[in-house]
Protein backbone atom coordinates (compact mmCIF):
# COMPACT_ATOMS: atom_id res chain seq x y z
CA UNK A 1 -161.07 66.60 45.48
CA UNK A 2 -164.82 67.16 45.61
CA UNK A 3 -167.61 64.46 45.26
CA UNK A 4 -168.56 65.33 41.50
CA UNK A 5 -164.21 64.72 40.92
CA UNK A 6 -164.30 61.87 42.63
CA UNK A 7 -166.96 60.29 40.80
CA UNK A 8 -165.64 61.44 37.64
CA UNK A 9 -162.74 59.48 38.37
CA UNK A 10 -164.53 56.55 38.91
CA UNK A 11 -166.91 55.94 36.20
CA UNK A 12 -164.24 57.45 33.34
CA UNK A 13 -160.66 55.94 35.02
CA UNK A 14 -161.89 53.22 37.26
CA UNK A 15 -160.67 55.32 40.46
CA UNK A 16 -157.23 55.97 38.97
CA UNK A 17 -155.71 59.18 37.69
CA UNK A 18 -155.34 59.87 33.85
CA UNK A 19 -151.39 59.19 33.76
CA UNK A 20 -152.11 56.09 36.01
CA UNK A 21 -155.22 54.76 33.36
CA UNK A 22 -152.85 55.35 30.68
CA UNK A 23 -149.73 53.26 32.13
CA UNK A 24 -151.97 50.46 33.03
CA UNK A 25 -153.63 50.17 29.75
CA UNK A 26 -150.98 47.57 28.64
CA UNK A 27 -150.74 44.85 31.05
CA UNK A 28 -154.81 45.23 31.40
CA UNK A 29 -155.39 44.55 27.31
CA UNK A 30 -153.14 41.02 28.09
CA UNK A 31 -154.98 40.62 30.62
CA UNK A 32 -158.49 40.69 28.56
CA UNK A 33 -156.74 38.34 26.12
CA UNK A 34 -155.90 35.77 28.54
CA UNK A 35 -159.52 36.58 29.62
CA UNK A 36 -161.43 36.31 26.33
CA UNK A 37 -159.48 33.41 25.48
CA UNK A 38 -160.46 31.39 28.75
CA UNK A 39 -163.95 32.36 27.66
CA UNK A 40 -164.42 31.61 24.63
CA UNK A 41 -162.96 28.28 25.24
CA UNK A 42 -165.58 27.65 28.03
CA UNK A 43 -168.44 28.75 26.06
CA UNK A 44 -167.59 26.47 23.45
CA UNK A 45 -167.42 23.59 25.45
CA UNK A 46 -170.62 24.64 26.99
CA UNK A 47 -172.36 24.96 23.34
CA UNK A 48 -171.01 21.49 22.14
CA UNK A 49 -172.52 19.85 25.00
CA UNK A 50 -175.89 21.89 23.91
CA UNK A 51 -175.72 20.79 20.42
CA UNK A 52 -175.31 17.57 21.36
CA UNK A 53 -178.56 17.10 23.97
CA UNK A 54 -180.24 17.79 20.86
CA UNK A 55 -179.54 14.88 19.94
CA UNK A 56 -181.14 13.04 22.79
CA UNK A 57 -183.88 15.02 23.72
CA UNK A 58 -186.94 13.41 23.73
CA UNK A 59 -187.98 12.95 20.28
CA UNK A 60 -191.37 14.64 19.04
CA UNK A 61 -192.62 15.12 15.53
CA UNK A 62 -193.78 18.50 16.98
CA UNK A 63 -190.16 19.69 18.74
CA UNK A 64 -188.16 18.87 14.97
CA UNK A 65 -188.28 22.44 13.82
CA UNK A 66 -187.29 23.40 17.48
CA UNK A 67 -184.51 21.24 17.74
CA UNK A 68 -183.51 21.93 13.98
CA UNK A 69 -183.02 25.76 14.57
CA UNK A 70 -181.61 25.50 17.98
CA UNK A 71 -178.54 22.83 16.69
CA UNK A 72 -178.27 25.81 13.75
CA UNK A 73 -178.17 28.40 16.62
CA UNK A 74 -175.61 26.54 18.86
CA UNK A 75 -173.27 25.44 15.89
CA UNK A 76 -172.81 29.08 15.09
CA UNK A 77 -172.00 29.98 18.41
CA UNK A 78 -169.38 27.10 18.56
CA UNK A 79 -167.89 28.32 15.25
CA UNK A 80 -167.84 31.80 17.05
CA UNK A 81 -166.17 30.86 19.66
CA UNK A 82 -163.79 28.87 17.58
CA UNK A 83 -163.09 31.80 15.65
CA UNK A 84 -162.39 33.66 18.99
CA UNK A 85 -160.08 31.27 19.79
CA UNK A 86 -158.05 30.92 16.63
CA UNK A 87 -157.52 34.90 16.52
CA UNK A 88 -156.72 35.44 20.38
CA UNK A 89 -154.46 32.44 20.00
CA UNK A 90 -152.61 34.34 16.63
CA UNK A 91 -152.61 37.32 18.23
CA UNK A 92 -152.45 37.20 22.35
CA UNK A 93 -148.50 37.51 22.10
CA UNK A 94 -147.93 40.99 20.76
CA UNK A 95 -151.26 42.68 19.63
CA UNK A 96 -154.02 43.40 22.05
CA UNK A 97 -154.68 46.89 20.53
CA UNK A 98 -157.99 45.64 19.36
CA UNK A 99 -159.06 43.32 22.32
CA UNK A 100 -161.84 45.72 23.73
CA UNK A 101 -163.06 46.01 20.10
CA UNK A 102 -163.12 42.10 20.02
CA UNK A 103 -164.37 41.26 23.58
CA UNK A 104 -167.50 44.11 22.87
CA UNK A 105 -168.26 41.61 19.35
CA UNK A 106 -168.05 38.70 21.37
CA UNK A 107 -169.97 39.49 23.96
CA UNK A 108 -172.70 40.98 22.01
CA UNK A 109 -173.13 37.37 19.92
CA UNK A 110 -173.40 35.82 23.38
CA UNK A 111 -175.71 38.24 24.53
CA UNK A 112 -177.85 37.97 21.55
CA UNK A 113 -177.25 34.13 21.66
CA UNK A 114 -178.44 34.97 25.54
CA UNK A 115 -182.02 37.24 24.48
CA UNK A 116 -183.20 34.45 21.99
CA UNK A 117 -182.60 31.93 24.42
CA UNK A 118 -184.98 33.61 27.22
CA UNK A 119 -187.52 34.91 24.41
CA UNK A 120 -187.86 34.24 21.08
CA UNK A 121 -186.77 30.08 22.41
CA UNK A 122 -189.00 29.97 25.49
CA UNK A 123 -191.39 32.46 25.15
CA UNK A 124 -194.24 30.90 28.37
CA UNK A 125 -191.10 30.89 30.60
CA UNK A 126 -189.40 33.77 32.63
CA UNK A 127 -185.39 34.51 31.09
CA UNK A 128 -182.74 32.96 33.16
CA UNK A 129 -179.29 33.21 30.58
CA UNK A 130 -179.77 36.46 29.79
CA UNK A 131 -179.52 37.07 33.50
CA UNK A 132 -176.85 34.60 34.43
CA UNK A 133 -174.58 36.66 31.35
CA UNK A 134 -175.69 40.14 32.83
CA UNK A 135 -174.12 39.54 36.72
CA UNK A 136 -171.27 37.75 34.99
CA UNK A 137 -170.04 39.83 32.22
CA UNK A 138 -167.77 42.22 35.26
CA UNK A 139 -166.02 39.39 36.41
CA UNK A 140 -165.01 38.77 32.83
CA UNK A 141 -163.77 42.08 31.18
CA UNK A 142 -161.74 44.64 32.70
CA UNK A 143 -163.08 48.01 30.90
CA UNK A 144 -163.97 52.03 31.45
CA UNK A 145 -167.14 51.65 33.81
CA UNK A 146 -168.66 54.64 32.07
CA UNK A 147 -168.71 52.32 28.95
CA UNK A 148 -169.58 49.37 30.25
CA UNK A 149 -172.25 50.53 31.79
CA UNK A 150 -174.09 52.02 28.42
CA UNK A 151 -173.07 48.64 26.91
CA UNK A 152 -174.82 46.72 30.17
CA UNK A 153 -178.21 49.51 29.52
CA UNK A 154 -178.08 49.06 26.09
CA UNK A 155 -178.09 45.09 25.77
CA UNK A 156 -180.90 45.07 28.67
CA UNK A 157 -182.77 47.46 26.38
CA UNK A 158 -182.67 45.05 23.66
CA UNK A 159 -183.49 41.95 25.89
CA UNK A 160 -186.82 44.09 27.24
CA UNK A 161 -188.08 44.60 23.84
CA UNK A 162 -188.07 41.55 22.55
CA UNK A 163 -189.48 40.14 26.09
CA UNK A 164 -192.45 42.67 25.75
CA UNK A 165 -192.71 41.25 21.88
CA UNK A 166 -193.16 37.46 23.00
CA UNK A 167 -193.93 37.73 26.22
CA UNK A 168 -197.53 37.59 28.11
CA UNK A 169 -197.65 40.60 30.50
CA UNK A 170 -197.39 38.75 33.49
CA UNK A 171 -194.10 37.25 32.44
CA UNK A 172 -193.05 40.28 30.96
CA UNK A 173 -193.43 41.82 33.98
CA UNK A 174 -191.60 39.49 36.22
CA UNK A 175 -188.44 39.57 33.32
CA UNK A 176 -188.77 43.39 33.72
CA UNK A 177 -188.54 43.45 37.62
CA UNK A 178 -185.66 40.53 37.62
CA UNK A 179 -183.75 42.62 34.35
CA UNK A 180 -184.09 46.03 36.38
CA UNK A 181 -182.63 44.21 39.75
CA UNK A 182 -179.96 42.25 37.93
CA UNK A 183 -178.74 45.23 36.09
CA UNK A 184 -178.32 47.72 39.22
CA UNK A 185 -176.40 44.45 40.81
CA UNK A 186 -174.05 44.11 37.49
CA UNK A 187 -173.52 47.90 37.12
CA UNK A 188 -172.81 48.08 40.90
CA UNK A 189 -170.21 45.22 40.94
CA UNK A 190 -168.73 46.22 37.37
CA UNK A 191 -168.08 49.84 38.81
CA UNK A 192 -166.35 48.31 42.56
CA UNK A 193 -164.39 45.35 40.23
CA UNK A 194 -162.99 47.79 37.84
CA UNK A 195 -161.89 50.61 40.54
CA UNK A 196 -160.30 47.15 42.29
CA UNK A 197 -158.82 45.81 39.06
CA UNK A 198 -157.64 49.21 37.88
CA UNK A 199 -156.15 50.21 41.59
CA UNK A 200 -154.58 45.87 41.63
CA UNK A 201 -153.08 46.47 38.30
CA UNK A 202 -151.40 50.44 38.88
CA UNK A 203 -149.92 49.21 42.28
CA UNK A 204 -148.54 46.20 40.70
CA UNK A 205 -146.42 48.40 37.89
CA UNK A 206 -145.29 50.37 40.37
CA UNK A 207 -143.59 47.54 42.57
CA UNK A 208 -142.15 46.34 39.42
CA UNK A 209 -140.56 49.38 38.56
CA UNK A 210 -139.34 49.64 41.70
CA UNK A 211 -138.19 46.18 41.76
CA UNK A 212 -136.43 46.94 37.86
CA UNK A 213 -134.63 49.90 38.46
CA UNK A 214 -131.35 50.55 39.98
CA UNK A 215 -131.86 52.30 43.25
CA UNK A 216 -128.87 54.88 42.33
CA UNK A 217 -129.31 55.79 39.20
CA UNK A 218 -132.90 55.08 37.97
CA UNK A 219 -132.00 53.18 35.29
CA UNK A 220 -133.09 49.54 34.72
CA UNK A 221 -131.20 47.19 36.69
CA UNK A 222 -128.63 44.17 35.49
CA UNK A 223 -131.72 41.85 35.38
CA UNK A 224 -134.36 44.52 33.89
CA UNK A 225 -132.19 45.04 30.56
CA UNK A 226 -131.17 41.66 29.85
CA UNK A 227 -135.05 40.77 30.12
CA UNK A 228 -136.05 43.91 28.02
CA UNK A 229 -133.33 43.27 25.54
CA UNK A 230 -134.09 40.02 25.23
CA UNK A 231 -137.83 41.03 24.36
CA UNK A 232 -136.16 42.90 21.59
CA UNK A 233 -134.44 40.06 20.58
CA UNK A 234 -137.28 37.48 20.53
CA UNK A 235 -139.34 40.06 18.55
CA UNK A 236 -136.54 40.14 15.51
CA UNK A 237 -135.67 44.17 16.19
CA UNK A 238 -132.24 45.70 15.11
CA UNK A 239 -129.89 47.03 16.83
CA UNK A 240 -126.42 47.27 18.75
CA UNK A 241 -125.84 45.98 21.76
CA UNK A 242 -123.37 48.36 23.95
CA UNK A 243 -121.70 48.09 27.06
CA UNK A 244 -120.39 51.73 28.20
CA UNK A 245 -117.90 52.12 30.46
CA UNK A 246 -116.90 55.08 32.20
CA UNK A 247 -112.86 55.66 31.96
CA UNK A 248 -110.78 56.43 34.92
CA UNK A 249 -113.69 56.43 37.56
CA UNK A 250 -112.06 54.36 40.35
CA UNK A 251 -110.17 57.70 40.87
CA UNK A 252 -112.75 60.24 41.69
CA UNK A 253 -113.57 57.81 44.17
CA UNK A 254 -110.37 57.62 45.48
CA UNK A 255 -109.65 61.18 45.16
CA UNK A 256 -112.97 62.85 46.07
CA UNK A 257 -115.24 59.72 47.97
CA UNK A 258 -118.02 57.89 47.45
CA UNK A 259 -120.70 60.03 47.76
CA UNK A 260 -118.79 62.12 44.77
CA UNK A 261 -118.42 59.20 42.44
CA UNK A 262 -122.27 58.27 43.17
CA UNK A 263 -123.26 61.58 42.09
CA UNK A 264 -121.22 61.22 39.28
CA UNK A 265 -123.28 57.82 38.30
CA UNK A 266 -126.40 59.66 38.71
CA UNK A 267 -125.50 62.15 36.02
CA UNK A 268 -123.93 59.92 33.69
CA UNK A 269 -127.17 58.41 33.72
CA UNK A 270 -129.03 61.32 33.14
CA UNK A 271 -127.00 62.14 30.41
CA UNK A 272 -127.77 58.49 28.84
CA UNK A 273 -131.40 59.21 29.22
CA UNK A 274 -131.25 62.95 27.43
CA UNK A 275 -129.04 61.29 24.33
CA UNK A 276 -130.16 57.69 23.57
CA UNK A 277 -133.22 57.22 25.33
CA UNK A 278 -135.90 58.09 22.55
CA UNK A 279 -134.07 55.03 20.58
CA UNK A 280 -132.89 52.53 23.15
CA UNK A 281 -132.94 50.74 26.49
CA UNK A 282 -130.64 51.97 29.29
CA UNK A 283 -129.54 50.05 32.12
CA UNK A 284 -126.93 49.88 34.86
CA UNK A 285 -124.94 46.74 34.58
CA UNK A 286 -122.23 47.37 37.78
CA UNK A 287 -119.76 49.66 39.06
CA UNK A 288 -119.88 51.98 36.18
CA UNK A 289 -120.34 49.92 33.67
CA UNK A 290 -123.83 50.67 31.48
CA UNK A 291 -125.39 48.45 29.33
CA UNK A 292 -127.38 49.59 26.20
CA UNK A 293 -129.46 48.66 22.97
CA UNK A 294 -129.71 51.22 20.81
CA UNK A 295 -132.71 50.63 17.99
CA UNK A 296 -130.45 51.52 14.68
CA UNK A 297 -129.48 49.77 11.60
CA UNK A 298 -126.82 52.34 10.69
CA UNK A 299 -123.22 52.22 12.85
CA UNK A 300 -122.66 55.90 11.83
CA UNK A 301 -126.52 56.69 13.87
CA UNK A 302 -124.98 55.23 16.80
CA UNK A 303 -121.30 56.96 16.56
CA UNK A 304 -123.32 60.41 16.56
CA UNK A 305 -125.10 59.26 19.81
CA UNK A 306 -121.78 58.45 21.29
CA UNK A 307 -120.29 61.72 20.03
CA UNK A 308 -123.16 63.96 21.16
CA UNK A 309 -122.38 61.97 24.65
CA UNK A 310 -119.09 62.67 25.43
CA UNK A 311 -120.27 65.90 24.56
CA UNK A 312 -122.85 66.48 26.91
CA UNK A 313 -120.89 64.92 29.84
CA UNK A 314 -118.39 67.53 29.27
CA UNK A 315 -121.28 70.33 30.04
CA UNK A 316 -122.21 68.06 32.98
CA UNK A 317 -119.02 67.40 34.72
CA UNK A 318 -116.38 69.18 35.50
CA UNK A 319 -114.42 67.77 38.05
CA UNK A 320 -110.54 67.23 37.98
CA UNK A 321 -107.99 64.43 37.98
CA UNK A 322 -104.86 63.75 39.28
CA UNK A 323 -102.40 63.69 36.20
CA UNK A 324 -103.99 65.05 33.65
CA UNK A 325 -106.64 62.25 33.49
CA UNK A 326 -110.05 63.22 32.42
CA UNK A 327 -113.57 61.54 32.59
CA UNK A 328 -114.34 59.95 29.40
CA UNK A 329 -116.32 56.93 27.61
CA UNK A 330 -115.07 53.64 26.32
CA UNK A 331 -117.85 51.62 24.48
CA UNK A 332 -117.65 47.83 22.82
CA UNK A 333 -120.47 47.10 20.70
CA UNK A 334 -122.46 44.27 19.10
CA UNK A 335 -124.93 44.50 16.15
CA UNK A 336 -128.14 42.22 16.21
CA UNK A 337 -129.07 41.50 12.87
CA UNK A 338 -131.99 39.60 13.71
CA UNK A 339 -130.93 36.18 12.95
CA UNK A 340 -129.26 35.29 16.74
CA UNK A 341 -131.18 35.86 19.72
CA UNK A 342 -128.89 34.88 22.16
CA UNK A 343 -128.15 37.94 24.62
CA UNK A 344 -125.26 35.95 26.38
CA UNK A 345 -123.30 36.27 22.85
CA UNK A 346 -124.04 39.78 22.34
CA UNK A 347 -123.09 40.07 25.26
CA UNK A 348 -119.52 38.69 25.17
CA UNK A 349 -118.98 40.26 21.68
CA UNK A 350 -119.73 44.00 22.90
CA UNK A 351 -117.11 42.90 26.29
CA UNK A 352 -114.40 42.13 23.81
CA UNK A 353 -114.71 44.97 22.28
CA UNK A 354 -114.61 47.14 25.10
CA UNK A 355 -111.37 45.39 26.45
CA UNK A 356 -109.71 46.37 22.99
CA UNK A 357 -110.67 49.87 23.50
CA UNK A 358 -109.63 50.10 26.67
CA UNK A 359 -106.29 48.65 25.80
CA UNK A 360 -105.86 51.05 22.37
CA UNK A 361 -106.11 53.80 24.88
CA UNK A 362 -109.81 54.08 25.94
CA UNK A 363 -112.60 57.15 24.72
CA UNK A 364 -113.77 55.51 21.61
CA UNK A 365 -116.63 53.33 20.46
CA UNK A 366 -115.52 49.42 18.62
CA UNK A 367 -118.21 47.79 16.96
């Protein structure tokens, strides 16, 4: 990869590859809610105690219009950040699609909050918050450098024109020299924090989906689908619970070895993935036992999966057994209408239907 790749990369994917950016985008938008929310809830407290050294300040018949519009100024800020908080609290649990969206409005009311602080507010006096919220803002947000870098130009833009507007020269000149320095410092460290945040967050998917899935067949382990079914469960969707089991196996082990009846696993699990997995979670329970929730309302939806199953298998594996036995799939299963959420019980319900199966002569489906 060349230099101009490499810093393509950078600025657009925060040093990651496009499939990587894209699989990371998730668990980085909670991670700018938890963010915003911890922000917001600073910055209010640190605007109440503003509005209230109003209050106290020394008292001047001179400073009332002063103190007047900056309690105005600060009391919309604390309703902003109220607001902030009410919505990230409503919505931090299962939509973050908008976050960036809401983090850019935030942060442009502080920012503007930040310019009329160091201008229009103290116009004889170089800026300081404007700077202090410029070298903060990339420890806050985790975002595209590319576009946090306009946004970081942009806002600095802004703050320069209405320093040159109130400003004497001298000042001005000193808030131009500090704005310049301050922005190649918070451009620098938002471009090495995101390629560290974006690098943190891709390696940390990865050992979890290693940690998740069974080591034979790639699916998601015993403990991955009971958490990702639950998930289902807490968030009201439909759907049956299944556990699958695969009829007569101990024999091919017996009969042909281990390494057979592992290979065997693998492309029962395959076959799992090709069939059901546009529509439901897949995952290993034991032995060769498979536990899955398909996303349907309708039983008949879920007999046609099972069908088109045992007919794929049969394309997939042709291996005898000793008396006429064949491979084939016995299946209990357990419908979650939305009002339970207790996997344990779904659970047990799908089991007992499997052991009636299995007793009524196995290679069928019992809800």
């Amino acid at each position: 990869m060349n230099l101009k790749d490499k810093f393509i990369k950078i600025i657009f994917y925060g040093g990651l590859d496009k499939e990587d950016f894209d699989r990371v985008q998730e668990s980085l938008a909670d991670n700018n809610s938890k963010m915003l929310l911890l922000t917001a809830l600073i910055c209010m407290v640190l605007f109440v105690s503003m509005f209230l050294s109003t209050f106290f300040s020394a008292k001047a018949d001179s400073m009332d219009e002063l103190r007047m519009r900056s309690r105005l100024i600060y009391a919309f800020m604390i309703l902003v950040c109220g607001v902030t908080v009410i919505i990230r609290e409503q919505q931090k649990h299962y939509n973050n699609q908008f976050i960036i969206m809401e983090w850019y409005l935030f942060l442009s009311i502080l920012f503007g909050f930040a310019i009329w602080a160091g201008t229009y507010n103290q116009p004889y006096n170089p800026s300081i918050t404007f700077f202090v919220f410029l070298f903060a803002l990339p420890f806050l947000i985790i975002e595209r450098p590319i576009r946090l870098s306009i946004y970081l130009i942009g806002v600095s833009l802004l703050f320069l024109a209405c320093s040159y507007q109130t400003k004497t020269v001298d000042i001005y000149e000193l808030d131009f020299l500090n704005c310049l320095c301050f922005l190649y410092l918070s451009i620098s460290f938002s471009v090495i924090m995101m390629v560290f945040k974006y690098n943190e967050a891709i390696q940390k998917i990865k050992i979890e989906e290693q940690r998740d899935r069974d080591d034979l067949t790639g699916l998601l382990n015993k403990a991955a689908i009971e958490r990702e079914v639950c998930k289902c469960l807490k968030e009201k969707e439909k759907g049956y619970l299944l556990i699958v089991d695969i009829d007569n196996f101990k024999h091919i082990n017996d009969q042909y070895g281990h390494l057979v009846g592992d290979a065997v696993l693998s492309a029962y699990a395959k076959s799992f993935e090709k069939v059901f997995s546009e529509s439901s979670l897949i995952g290993r329970f034991g032995g060769d036992e498979f536990v899955l929730f398909v996303k349907k309302e309708n039983f008949d939806d879920v007999l046609q999966l099972f069908e088109k199953e045992k007919k794929e298998l049969k394309t997939m594996i042709n291996i005898p057994i000793h008396d006429g036995m064949h491979f084939t799939l016995s299946a209990g299963a357990a419908f979650y209408n939305g009002d339970d959420n207790d996997y344990r019980n779904l659970l047990e319900v799908a089991d007992r239907a499997l052991y009636e199966v299995k007793q009524a002569g196995k290679n069928k489906i019992k809800l």
